[in-house]
N, C-alpha and C. Protein backbone atom coordinates (compact mmCIF):
# COMPACT_ATOMS: atom_id res chain seq x y z
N UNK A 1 68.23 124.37 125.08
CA UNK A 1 68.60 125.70 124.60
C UNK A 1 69.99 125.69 123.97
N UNK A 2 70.98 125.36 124.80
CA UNK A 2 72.10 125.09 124.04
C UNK A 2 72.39 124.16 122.97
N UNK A 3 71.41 123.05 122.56
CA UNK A 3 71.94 122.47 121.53
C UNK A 3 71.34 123.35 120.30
N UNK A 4 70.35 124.40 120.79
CA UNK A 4 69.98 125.32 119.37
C UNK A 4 71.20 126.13 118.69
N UNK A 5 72.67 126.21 119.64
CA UNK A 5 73.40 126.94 119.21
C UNK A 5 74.75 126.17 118.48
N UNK A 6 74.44 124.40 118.25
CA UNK A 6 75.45 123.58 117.97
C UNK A 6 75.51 124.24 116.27
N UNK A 7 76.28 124.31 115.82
CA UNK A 7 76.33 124.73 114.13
C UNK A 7 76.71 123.27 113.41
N UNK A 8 76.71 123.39 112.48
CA UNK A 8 77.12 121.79 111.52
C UNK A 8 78.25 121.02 111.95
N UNK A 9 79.18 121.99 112.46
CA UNK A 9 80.04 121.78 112.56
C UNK A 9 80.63 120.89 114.32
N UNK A 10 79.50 121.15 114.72
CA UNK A 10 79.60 120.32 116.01
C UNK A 10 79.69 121.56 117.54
N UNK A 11 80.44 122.70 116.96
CA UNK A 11 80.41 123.40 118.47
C UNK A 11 79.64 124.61 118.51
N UNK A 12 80.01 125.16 119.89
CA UNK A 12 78.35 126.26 120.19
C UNK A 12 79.01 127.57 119.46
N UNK A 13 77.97 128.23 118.68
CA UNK A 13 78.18 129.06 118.13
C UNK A 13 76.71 129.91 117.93
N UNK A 14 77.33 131.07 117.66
CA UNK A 14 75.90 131.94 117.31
C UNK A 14 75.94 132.58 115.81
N UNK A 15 75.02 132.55 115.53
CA UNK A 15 75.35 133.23 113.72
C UNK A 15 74.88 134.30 113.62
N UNK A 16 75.85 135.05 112.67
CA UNK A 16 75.97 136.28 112.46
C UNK A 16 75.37 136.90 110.95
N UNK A 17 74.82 137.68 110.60
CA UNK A 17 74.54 137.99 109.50
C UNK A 17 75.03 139.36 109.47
N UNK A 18 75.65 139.78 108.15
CA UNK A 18 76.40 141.13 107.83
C UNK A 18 76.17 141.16 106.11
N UNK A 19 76.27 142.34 105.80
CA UNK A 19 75.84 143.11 104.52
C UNK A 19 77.44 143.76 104.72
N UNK A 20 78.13 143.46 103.56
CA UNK A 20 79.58 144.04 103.28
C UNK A 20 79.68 144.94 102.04
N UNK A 21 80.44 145.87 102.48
CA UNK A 21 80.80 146.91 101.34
C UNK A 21 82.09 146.22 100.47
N UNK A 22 82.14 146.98 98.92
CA UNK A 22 83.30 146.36 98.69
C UNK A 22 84.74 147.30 99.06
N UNK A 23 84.56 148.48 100.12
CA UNK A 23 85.93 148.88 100.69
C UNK A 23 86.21 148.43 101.99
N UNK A 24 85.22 147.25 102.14
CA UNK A 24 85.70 146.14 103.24
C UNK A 24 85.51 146.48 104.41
N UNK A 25 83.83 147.32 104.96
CA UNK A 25 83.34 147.82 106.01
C UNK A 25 82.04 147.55 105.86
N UNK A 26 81.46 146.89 107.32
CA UNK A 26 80.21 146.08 107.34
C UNK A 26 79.30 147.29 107.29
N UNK A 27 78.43 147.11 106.40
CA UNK A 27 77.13 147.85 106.38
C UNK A 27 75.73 147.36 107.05
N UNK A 28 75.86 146.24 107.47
CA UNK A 28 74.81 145.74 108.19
C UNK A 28 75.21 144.53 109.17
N UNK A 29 74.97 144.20 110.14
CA UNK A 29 75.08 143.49 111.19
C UNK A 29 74.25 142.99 112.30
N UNK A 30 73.88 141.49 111.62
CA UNK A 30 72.37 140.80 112.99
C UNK A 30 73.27 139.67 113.60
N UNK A 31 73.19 140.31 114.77
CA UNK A 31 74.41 138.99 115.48
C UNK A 31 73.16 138.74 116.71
N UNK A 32 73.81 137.20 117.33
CA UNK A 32 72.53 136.48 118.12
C UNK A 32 71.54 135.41 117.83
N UNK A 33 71.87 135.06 116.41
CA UNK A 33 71.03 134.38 116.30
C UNK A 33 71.52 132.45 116.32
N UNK A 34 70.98 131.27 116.89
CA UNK A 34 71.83 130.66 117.29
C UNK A 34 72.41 129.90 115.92
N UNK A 35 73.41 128.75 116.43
CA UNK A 35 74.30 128.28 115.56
C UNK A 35 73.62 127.31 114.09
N UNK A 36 72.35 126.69 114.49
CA UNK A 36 71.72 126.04 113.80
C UNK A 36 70.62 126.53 113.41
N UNK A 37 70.43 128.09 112.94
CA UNK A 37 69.33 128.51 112.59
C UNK A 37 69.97 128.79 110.76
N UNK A 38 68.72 128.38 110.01
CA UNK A 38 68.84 128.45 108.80
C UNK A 38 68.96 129.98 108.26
N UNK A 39 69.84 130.25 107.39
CA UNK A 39 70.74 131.30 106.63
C UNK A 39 69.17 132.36 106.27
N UNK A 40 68.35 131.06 105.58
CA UNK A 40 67.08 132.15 105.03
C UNK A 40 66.67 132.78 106.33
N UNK A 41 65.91 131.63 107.05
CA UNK A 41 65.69 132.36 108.26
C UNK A 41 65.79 134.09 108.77
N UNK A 42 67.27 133.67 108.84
CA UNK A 42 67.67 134.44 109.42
C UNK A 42 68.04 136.20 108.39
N UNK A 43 68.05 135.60 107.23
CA UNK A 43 68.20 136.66 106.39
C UNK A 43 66.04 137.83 106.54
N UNK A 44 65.18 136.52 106.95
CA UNK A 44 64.22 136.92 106.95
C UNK A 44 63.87 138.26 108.19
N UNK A 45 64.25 137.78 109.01
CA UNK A 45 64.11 138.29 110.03
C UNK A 45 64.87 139.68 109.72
N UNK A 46 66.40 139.69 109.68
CA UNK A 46 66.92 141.12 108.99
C UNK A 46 65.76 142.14 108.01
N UNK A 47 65.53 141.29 107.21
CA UNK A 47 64.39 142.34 106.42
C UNK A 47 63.03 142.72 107.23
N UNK A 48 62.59 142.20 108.09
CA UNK A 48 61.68 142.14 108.40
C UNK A 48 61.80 143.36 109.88
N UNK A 49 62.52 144.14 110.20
CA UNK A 49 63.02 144.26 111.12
C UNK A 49 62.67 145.84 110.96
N UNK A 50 62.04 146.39 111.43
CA UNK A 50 62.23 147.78 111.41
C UNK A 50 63.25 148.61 111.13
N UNK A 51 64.38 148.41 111.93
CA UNK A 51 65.45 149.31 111.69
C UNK A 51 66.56 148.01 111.28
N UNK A 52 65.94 147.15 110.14
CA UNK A 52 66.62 145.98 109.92
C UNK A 52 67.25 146.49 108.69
N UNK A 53 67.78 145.31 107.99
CA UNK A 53 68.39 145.01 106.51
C UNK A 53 67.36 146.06 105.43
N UNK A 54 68.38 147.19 104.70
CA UNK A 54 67.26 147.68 103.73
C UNK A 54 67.96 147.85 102.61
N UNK A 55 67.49 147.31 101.17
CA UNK A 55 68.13 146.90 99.92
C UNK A 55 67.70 148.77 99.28
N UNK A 56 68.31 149.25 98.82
CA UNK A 56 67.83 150.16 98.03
C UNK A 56 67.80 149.55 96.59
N UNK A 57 66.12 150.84 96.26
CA UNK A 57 65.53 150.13 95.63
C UNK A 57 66.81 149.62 93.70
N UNK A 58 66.27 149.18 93.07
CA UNK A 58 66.98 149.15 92.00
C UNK A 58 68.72 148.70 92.39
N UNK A 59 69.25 148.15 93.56
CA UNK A 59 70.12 147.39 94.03
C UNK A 59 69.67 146.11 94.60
N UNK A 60 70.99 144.99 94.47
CA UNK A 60 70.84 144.19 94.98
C UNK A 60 72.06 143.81 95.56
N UNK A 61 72.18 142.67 96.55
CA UNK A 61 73.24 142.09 97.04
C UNK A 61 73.39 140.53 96.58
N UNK A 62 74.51 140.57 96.42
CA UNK A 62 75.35 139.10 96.15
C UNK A 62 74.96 137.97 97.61
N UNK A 63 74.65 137.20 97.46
CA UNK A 63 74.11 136.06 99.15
C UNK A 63 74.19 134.74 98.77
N UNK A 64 74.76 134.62 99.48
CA UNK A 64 75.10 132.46 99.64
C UNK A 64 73.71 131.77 98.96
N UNK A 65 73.90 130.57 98.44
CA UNK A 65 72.97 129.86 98.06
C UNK A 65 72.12 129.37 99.37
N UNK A 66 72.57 129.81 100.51
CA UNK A 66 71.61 128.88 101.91
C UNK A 66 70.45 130.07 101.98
N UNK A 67 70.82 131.58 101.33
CA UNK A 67 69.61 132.62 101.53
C UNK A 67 68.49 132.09 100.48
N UNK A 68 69.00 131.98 99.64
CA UNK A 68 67.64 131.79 98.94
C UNK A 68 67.41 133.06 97.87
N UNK A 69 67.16 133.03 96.66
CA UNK A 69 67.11 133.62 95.60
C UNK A 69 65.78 134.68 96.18
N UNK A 70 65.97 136.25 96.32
CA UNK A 70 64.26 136.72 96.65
C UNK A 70 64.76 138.15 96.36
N UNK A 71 63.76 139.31 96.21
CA UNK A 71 63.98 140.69 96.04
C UNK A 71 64.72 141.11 96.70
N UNK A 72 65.91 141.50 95.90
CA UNK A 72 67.09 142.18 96.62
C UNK A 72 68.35 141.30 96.66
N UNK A 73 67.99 140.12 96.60
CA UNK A 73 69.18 139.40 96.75
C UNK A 73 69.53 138.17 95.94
N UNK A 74 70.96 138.13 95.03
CA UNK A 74 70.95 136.65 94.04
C UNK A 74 72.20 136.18 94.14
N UNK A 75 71.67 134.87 94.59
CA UNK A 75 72.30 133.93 95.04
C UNK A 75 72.74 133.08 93.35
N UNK A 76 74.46 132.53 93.66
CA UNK A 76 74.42 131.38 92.49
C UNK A 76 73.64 129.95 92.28
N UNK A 77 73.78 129.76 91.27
CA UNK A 77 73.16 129.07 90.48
C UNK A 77 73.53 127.26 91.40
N UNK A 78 72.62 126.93 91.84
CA UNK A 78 72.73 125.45 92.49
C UNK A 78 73.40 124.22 91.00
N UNK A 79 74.02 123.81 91.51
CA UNK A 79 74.39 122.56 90.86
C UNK A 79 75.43 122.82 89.75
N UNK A 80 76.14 123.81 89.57
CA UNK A 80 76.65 124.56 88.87
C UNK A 80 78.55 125.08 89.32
N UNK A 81 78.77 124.31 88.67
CA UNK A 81 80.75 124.80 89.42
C UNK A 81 80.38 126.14 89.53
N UNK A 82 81.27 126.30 90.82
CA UNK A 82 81.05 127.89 91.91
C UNK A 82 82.40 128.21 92.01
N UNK A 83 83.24 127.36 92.90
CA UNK A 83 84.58 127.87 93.26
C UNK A 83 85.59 128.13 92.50
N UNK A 84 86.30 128.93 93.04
CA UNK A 84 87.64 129.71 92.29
C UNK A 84 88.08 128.36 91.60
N UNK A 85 88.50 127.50 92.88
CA UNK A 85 89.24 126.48 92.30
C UNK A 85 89.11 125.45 91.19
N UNK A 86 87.28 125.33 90.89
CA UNK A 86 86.61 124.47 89.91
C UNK A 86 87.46 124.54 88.93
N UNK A 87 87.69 126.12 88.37
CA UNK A 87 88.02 126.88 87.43
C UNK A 87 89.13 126.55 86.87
N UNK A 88 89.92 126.40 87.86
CA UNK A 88 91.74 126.29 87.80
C UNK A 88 91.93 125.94 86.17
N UNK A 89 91.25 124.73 85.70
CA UNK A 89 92.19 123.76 84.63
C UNK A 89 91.28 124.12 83.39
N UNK A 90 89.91 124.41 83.80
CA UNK A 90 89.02 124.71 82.72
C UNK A 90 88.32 125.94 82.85
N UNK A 91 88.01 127.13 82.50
CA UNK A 91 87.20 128.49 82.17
C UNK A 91 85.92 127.91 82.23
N UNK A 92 84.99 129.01 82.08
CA UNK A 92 83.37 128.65 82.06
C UNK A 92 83.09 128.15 80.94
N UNK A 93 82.28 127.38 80.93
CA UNK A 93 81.38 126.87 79.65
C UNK A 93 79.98 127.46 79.12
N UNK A 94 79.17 128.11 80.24
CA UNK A 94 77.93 128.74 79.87
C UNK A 94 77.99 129.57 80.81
N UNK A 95 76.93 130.69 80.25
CA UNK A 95 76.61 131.62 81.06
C UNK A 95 76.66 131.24 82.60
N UNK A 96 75.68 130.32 83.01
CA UNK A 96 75.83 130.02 84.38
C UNK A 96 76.84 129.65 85.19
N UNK A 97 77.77 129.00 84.24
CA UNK A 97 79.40 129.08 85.08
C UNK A 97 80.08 130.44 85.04
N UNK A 98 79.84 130.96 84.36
CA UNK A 98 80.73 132.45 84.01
C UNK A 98 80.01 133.58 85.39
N UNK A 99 78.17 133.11 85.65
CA UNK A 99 77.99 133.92 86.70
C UNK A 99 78.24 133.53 88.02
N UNK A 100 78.48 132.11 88.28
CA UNK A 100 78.95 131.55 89.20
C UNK A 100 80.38 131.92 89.49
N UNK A 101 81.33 131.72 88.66
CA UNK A 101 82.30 132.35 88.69
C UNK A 101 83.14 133.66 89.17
N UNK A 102 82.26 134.55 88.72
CA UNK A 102 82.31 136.30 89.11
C UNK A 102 81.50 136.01 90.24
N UNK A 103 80.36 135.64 90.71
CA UNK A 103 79.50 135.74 92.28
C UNK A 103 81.17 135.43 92.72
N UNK A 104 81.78 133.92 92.98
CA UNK A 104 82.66 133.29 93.63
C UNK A 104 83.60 134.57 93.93
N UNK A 105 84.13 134.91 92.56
CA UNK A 105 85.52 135.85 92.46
C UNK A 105 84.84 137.44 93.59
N UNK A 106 83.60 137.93 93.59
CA UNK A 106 82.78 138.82 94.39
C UNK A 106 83.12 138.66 95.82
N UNK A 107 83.00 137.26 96.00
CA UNK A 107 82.61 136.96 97.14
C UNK A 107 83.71 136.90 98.40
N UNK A 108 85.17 136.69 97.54
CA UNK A 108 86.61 136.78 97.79
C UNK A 108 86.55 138.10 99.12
N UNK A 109 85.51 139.15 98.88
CA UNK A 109 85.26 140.38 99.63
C UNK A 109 85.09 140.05 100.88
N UNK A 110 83.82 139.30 100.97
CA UNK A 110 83.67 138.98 102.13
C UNK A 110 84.25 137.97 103.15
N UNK A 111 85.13 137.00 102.78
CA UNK A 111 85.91 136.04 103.31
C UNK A 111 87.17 137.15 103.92
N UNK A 112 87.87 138.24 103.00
CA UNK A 112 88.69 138.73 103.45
C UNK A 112 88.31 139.84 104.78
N UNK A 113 86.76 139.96 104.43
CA UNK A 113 86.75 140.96 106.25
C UNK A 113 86.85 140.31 107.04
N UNK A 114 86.08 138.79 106.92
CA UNK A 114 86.05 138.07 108.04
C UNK A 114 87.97 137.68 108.38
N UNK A 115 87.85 137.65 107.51
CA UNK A 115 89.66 137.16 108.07
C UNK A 115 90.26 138.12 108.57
N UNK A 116 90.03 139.09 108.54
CA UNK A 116 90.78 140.72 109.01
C UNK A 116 89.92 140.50 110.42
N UNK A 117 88.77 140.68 110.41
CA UNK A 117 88.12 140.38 111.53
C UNK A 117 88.70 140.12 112.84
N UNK A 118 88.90 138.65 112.65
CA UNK A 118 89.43 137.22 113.63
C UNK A 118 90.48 137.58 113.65
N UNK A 119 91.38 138.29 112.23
CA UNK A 119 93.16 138.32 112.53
C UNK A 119 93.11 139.38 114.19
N UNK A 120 92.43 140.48 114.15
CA UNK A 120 92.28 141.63 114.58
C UNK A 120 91.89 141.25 116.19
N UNK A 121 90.58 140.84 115.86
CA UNK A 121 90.03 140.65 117.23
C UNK A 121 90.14 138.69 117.42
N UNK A 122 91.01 138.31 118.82
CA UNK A 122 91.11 137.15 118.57
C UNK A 122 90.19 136.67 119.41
N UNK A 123 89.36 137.31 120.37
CA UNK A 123 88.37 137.20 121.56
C UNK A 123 86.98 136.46 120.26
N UNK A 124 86.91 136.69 119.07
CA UNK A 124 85.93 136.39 118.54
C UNK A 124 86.32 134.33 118.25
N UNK A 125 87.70 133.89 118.08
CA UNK A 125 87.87 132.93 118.10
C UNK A 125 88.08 131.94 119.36
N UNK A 126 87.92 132.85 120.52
CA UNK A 126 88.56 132.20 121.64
C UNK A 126 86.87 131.68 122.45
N UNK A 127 86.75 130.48 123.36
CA UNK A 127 85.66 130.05 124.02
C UNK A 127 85.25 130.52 124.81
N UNK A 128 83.58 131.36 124.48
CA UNK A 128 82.67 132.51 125.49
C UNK A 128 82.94 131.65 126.89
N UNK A 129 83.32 133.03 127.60
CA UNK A 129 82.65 132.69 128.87
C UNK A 129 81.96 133.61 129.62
N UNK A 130 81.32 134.82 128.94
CA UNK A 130 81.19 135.55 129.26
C UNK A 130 79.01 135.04 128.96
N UNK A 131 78.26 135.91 129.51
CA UNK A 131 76.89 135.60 129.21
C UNK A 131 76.85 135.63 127.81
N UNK A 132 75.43 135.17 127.14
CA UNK A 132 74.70 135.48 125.87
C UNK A 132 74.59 137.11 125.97
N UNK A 133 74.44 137.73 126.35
CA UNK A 133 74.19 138.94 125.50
C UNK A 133 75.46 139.68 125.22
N UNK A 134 76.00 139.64 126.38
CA UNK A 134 77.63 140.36 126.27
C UNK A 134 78.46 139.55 125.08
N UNK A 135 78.24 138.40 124.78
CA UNK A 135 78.89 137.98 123.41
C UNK A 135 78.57 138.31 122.14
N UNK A 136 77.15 138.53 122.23
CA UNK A 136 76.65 139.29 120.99
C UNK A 136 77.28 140.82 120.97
N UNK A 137 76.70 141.35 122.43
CA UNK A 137 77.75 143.17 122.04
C UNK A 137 79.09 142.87 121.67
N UNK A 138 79.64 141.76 122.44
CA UNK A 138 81.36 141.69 121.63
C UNK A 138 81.22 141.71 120.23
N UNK A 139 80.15 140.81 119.37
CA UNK A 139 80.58 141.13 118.00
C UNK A 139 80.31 142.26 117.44
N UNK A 140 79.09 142.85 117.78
CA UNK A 140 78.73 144.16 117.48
C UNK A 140 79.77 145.16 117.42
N UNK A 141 80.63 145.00 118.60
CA UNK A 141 81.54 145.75 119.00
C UNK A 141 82.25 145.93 118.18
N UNK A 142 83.08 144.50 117.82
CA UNK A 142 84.16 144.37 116.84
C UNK A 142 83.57 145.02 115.53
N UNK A 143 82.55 144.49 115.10
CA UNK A 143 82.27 145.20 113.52
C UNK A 143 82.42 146.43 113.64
N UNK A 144 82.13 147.74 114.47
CA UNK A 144 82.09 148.58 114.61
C UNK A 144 83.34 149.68 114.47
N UNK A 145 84.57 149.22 115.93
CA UNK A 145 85.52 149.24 115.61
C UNK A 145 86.48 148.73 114.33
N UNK A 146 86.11 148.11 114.00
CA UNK A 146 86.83 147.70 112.51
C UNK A 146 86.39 148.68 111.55
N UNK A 147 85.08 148.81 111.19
CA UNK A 147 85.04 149.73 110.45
C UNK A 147 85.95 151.70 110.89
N UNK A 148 85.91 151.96 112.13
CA UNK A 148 86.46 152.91 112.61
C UNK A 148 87.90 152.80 111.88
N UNK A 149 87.90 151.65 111.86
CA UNK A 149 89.85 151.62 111.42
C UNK A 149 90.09 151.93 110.08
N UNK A 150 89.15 150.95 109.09
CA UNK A 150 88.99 151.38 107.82
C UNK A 150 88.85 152.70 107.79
N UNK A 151 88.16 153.23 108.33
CA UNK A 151 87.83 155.03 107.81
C UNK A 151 89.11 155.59 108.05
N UNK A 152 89.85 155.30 108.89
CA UNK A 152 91.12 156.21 109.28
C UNK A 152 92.08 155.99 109.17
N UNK A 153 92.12 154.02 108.58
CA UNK A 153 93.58 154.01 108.57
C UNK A 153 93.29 152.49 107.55
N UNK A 154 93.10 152.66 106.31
CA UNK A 154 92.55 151.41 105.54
C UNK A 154 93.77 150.65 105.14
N UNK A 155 95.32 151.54 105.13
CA UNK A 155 96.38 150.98 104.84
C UNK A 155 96.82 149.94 106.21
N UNK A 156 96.22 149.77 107.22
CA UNK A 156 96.30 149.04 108.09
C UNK A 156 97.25 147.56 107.69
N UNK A 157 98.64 147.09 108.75
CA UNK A 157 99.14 146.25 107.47
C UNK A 157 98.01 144.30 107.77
N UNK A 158 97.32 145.01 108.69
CA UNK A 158 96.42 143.87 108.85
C UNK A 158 95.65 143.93 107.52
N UNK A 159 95.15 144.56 106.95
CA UNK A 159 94.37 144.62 105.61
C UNK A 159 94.50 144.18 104.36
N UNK A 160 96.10 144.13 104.58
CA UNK A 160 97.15 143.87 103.43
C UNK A 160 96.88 142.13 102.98
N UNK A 161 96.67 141.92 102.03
CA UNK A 161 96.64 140.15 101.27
C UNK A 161 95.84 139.47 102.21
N UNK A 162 95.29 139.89 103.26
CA UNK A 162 94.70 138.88 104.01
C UNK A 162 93.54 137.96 103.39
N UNK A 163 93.30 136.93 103.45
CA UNK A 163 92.17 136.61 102.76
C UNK A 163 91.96 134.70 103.23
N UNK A 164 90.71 134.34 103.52
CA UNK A 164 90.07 133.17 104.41
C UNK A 164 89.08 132.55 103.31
N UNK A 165 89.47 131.30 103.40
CA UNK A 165 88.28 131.05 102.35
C UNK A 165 86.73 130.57 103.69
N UNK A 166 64.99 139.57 119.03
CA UNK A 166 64.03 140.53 120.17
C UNK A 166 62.79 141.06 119.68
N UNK A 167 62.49 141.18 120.13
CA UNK A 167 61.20 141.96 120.21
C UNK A 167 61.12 143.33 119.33
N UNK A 168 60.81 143.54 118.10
CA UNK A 168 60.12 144.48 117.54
C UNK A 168 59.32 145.88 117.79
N UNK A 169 59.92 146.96 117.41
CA UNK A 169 58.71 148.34 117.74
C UNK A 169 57.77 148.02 116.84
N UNK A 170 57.40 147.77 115.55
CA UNK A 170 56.26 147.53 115.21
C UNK A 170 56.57 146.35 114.07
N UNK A 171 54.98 146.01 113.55
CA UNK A 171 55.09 144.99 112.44
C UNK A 171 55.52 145.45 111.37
N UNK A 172 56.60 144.53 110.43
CA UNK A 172 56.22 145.08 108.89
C UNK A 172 55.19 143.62 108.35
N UNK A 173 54.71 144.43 107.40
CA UNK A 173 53.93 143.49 107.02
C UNK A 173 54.55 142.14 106.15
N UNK A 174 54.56 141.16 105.96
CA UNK A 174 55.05 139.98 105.64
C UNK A 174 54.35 139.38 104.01
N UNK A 175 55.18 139.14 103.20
CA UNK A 175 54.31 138.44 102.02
C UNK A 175 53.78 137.41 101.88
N UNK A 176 52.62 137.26 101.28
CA UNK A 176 52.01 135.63 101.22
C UNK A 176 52.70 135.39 100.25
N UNK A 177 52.69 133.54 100.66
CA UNK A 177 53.48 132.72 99.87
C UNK A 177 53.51 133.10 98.06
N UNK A 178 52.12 133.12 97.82
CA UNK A 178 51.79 133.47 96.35
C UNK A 178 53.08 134.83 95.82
N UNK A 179 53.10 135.60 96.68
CA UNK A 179 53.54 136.65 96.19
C UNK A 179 55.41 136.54 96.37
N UNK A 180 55.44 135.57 97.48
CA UNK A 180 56.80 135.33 97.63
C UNK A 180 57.43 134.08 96.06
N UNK A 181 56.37 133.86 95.91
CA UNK A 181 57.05 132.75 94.48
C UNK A 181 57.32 133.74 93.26
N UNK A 182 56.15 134.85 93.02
CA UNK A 182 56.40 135.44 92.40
C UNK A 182 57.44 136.34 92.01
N UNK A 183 58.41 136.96 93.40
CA UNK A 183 58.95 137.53 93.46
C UNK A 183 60.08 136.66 92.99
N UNK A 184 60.00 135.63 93.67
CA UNK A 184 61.44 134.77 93.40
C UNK A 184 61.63 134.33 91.80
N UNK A 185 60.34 134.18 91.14
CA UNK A 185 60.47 133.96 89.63
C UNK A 185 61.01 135.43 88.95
N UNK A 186 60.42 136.57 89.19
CA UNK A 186 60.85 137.86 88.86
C UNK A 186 62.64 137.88 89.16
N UNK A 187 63.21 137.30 90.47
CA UNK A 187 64.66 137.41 90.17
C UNK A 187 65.25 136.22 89.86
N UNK A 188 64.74 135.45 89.86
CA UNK A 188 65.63 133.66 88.76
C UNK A 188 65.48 134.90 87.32
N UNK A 189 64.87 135.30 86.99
CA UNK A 189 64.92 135.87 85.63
C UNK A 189 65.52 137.10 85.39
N UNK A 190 65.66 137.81 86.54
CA UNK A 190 66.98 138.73 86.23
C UNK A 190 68.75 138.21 86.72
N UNK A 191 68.55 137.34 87.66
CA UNK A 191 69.55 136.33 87.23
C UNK A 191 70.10 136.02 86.07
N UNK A 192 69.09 135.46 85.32
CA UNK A 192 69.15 134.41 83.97
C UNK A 192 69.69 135.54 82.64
N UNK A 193 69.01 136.97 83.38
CA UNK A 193 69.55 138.13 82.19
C UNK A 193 70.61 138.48 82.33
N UNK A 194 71.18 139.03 83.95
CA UNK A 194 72.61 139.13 84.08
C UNK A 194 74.18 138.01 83.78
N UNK A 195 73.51 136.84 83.70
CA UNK A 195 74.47 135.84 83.67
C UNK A 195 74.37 135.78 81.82
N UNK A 196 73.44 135.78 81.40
CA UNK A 196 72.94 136.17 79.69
C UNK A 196 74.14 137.26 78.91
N UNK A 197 73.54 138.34 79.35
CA UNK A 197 74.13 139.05 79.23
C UNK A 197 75.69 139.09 79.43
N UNK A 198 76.39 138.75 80.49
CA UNK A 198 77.93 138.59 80.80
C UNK A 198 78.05 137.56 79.92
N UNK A 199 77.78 136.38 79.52
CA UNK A 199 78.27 135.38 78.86
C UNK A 199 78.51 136.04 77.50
N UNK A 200 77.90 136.72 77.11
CA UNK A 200 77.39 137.61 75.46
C UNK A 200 78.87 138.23 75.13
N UNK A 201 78.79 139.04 76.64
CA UNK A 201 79.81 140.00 76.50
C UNK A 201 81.18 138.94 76.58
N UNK A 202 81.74 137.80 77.46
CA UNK A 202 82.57 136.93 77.54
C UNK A 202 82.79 136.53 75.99
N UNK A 203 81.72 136.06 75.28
CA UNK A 203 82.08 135.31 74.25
C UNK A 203 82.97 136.43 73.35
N UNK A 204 81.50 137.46 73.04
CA UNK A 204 82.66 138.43 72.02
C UNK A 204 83.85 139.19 72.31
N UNK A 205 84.49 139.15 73.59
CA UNK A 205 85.62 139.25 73.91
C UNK A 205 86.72 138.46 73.42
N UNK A 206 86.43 136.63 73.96
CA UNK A 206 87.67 135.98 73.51
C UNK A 206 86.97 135.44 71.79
N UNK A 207 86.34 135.75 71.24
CA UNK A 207 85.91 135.51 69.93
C UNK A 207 86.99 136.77 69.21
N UNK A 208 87.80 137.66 69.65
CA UNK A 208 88.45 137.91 68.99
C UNK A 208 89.64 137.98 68.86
């Protein structure tokens, strides 16, 4: 049981999944799940969840390349310079670096809650000794209260430059594979339009 919770990284951990706003307050939160469970996975289960993960319609969210490209959510472009830092000496060359780029520069959002996070609450960095479930309400907890703070006090000087680089009430119904490829070809191709499109707009910008 415990080596299900070893992460890549070698120690016990549990993974967390969160949906972030960009005024830097979690809108969604699946904590519990263990350290070596895969990102899709676990993004699956959120959707799948009754009172789980819900994309409104005609939105989507920005998600790590470990989720997996699917309705609702687009991930960058594999094999493709991503990081801020790629950038440093050279700008994008094609569309797909330019959307890799902005995902990366997006994504700056979510590294900085987590760092506000951990600055805030240090019980989230320190070694459980408390049971499995009471460590999961600790994170619950923390997201919660954090957002409380944002609402009332967002000038917080913790907020300031910080920045880090069960059982179901009922079924939802699940897609067959067929329909899950399809979907995923339907967003590689609104991908391919949004990164299209921004490059269009990039060029005739510095084209003048």
């Amino acid at each position: 049981m415990q080596g299900r919770f070893r992460s890549r990284k070698g120690g016990t951990t549990q993974n967390v999944l969160v949906a972030i706003t960009f005024d830097l307050k979690f809108a969604y939160v699946l904590a519990g799940w263990e350290g070596s469970a895969h990102d899709s996975r676990i993004l699956s289960d959120a959707l799948s969840r009754p009172r789980g993960l819900r994309i409104p319609e005609g939105k989507y969210y920005l998600a790590d390349a470990g989720y997996g490209i699917r309705i609702g959510c687009i991930t960058p472009y594999r094999g493709v310079r991503y990081h801020l830092k790629e950038f440093a000496a050279e700008g994008p060359e094609n569309a797909k670096e330019l959307f890799n780029l902005r995902h990366s520069s997006l994504r700056i959002t979510v590294e900085r809650v987590f760092g506000i996070l951990k600055k805030r609450f240090r019980v989230l960095d320190a070694e459980p000794f408390w049971n499995f479930q009471t460590q999961v309400d600790i994170v619950l907890a923390c997201c919660i209260i954090h957002n409380h703070i944002m609402g009332v006090d967002p000038s917080d000087l913790i907020n300031q430059g910080l920045y880090e680089e069960s059982e179901f009430d009922s079924i939802i119904q699940t897609l067959t594979e067929r329909e899950e490829r399809e979907e995923a070809r339907e967003w590689f191709a609104k991908r391919d339009e949004i990164a299209q499109t921004m490059w269009t707009d990039y060029m005739a910008r510095n084209i003048r």
